[in-house]
N, C-alpha and C. Protein backbone atom coordinates (compact mmCIF):
# COMPACT_ATOMS: atom_id res chain seq x y z
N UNK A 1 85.31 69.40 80.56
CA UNK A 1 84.02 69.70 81.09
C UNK A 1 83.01 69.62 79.97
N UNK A 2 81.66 69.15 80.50
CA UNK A 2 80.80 68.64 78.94
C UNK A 2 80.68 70.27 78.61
N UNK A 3 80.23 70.64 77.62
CA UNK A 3 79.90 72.39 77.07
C UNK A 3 78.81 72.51 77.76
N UNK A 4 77.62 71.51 77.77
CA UNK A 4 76.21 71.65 78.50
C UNK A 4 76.61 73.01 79.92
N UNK A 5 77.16 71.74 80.89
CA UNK A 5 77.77 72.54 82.12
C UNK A 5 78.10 73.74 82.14
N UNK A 6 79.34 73.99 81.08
CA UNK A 6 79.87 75.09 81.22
C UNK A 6 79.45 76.04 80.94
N UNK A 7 78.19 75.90 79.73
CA UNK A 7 77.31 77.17 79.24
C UNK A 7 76.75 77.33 80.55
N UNK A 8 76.31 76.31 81.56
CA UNK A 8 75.12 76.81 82.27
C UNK A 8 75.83 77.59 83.69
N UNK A 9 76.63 77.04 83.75
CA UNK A 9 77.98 77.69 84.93
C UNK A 9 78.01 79.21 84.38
N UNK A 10 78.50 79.21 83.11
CA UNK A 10 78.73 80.69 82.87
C UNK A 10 77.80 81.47 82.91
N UNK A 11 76.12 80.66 82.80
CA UNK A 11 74.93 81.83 82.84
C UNK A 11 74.58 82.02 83.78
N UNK A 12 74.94 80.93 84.73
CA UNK A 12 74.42 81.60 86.75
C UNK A 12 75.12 82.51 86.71
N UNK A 13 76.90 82.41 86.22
CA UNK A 13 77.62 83.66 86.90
C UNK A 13 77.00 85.31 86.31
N UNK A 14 77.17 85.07 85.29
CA UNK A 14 76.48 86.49 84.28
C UNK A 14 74.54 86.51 84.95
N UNK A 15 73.76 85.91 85.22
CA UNK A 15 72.55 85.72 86.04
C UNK A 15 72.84 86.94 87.31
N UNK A 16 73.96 85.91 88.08
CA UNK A 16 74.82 86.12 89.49
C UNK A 16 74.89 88.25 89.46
N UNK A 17 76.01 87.88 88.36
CA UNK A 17 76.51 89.78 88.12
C UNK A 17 75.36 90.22 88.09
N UNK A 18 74.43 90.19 87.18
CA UNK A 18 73.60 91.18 86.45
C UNK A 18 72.29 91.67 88.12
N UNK A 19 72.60 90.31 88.62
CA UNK A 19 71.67 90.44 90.08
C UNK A 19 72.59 91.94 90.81
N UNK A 20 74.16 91.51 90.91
CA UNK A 20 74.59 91.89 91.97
C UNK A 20 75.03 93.86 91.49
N UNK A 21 74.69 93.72 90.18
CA UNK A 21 74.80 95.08 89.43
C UNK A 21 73.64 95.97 89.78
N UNK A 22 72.45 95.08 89.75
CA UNK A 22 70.92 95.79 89.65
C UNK A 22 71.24 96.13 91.15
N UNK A 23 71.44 95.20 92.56
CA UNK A 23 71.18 95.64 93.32
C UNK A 23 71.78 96.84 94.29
N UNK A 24 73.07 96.87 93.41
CA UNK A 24 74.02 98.29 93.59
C UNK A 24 73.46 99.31 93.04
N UNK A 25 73.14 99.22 92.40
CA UNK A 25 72.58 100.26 91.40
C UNK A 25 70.94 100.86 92.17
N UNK A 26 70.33 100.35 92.62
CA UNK A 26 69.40 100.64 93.12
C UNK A 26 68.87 100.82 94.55
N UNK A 27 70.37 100.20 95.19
CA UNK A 27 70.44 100.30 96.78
C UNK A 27 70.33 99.09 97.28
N UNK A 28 69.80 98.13 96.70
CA UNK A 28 69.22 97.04 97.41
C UNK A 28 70.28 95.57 97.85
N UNK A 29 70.51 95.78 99.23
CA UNK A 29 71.86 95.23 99.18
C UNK A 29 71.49 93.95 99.35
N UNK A 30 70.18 93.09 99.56
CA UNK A 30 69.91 92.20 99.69
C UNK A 30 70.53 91.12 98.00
N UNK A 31 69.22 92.60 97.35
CA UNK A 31 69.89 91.69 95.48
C UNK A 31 70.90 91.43 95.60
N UNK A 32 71.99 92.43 95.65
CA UNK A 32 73.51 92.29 95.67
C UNK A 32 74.04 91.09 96.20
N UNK A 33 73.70 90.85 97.29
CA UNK A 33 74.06 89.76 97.91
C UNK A 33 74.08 88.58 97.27
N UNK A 34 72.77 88.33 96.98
CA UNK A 34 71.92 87.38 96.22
C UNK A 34 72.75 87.22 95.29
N UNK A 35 72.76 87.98 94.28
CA UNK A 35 74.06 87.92 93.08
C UNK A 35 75.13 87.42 93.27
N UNK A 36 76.23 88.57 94.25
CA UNK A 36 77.52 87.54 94.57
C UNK A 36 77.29 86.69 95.34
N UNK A 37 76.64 85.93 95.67
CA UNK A 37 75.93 84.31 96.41
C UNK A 37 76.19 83.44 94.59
N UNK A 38 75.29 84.06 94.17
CA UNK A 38 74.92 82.58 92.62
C UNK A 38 76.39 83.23 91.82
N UNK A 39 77.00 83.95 91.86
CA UNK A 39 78.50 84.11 91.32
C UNK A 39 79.16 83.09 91.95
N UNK A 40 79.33 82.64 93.31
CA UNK A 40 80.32 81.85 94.30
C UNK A 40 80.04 80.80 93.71
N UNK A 41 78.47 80.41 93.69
CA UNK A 41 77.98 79.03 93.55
C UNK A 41 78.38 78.35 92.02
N UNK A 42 78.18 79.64 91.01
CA UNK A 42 78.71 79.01 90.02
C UNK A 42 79.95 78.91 89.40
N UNK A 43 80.72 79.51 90.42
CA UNK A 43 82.42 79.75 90.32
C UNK A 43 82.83 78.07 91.29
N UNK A 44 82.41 77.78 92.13
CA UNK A 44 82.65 76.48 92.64
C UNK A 44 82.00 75.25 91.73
N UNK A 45 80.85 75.33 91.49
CA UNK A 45 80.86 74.08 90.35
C UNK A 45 81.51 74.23 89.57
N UNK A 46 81.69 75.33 88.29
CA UNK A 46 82.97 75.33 87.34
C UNK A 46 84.42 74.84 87.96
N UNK A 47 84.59 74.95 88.91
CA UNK A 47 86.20 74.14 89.56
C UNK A 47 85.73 72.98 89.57
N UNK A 48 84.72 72.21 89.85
CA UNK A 48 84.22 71.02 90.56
C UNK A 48 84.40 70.25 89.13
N UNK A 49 84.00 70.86 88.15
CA UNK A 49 83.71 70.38 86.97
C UNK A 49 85.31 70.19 86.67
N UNK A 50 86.08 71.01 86.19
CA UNK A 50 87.18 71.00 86.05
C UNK A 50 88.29 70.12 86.71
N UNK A 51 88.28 69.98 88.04
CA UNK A 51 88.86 69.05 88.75
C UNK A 51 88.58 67.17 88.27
N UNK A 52 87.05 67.25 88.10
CA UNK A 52 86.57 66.22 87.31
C UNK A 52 87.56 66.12 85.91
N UNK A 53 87.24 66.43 85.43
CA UNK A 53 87.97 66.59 84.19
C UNK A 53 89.34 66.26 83.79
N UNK A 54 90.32 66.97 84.57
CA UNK A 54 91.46 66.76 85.11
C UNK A 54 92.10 65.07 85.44
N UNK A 55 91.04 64.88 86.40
CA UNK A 55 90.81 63.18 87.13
C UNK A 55 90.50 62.22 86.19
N UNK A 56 89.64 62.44 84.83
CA UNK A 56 89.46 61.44 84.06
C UNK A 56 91.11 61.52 83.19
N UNK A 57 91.38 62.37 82.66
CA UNK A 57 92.86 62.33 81.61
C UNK A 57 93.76 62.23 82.66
């Protein structure tokens, strides 16, 4: 996987948490949501990427 990607995969997910932390923390289950939403999203491109990866070697 290029590093570009993967830094940016790993900062939606940590983005993702820090959403889905605030919105526990404060009641707001919408944030929360929102958070584990961009956690999923960037847990499926990191596979997507990886599977790529895999397919070229």
């Amino acid at each position: 996987m290029g590093a570009g990607k993967k830094v940016k995969n790993v900062a939606k997910t940590t983005k993702g948490k820090m959403k889905e932390t605030t919105g526990r923390a404060v009641g707001n289950e919408s944030l929360e949501a929102k958070g584990r939403g961009e956690q999923a999203m960037a847990d499926a491109k990191q596979t997507v990427q990886k599977a790529k990866d895999t397919l070229k070697h």
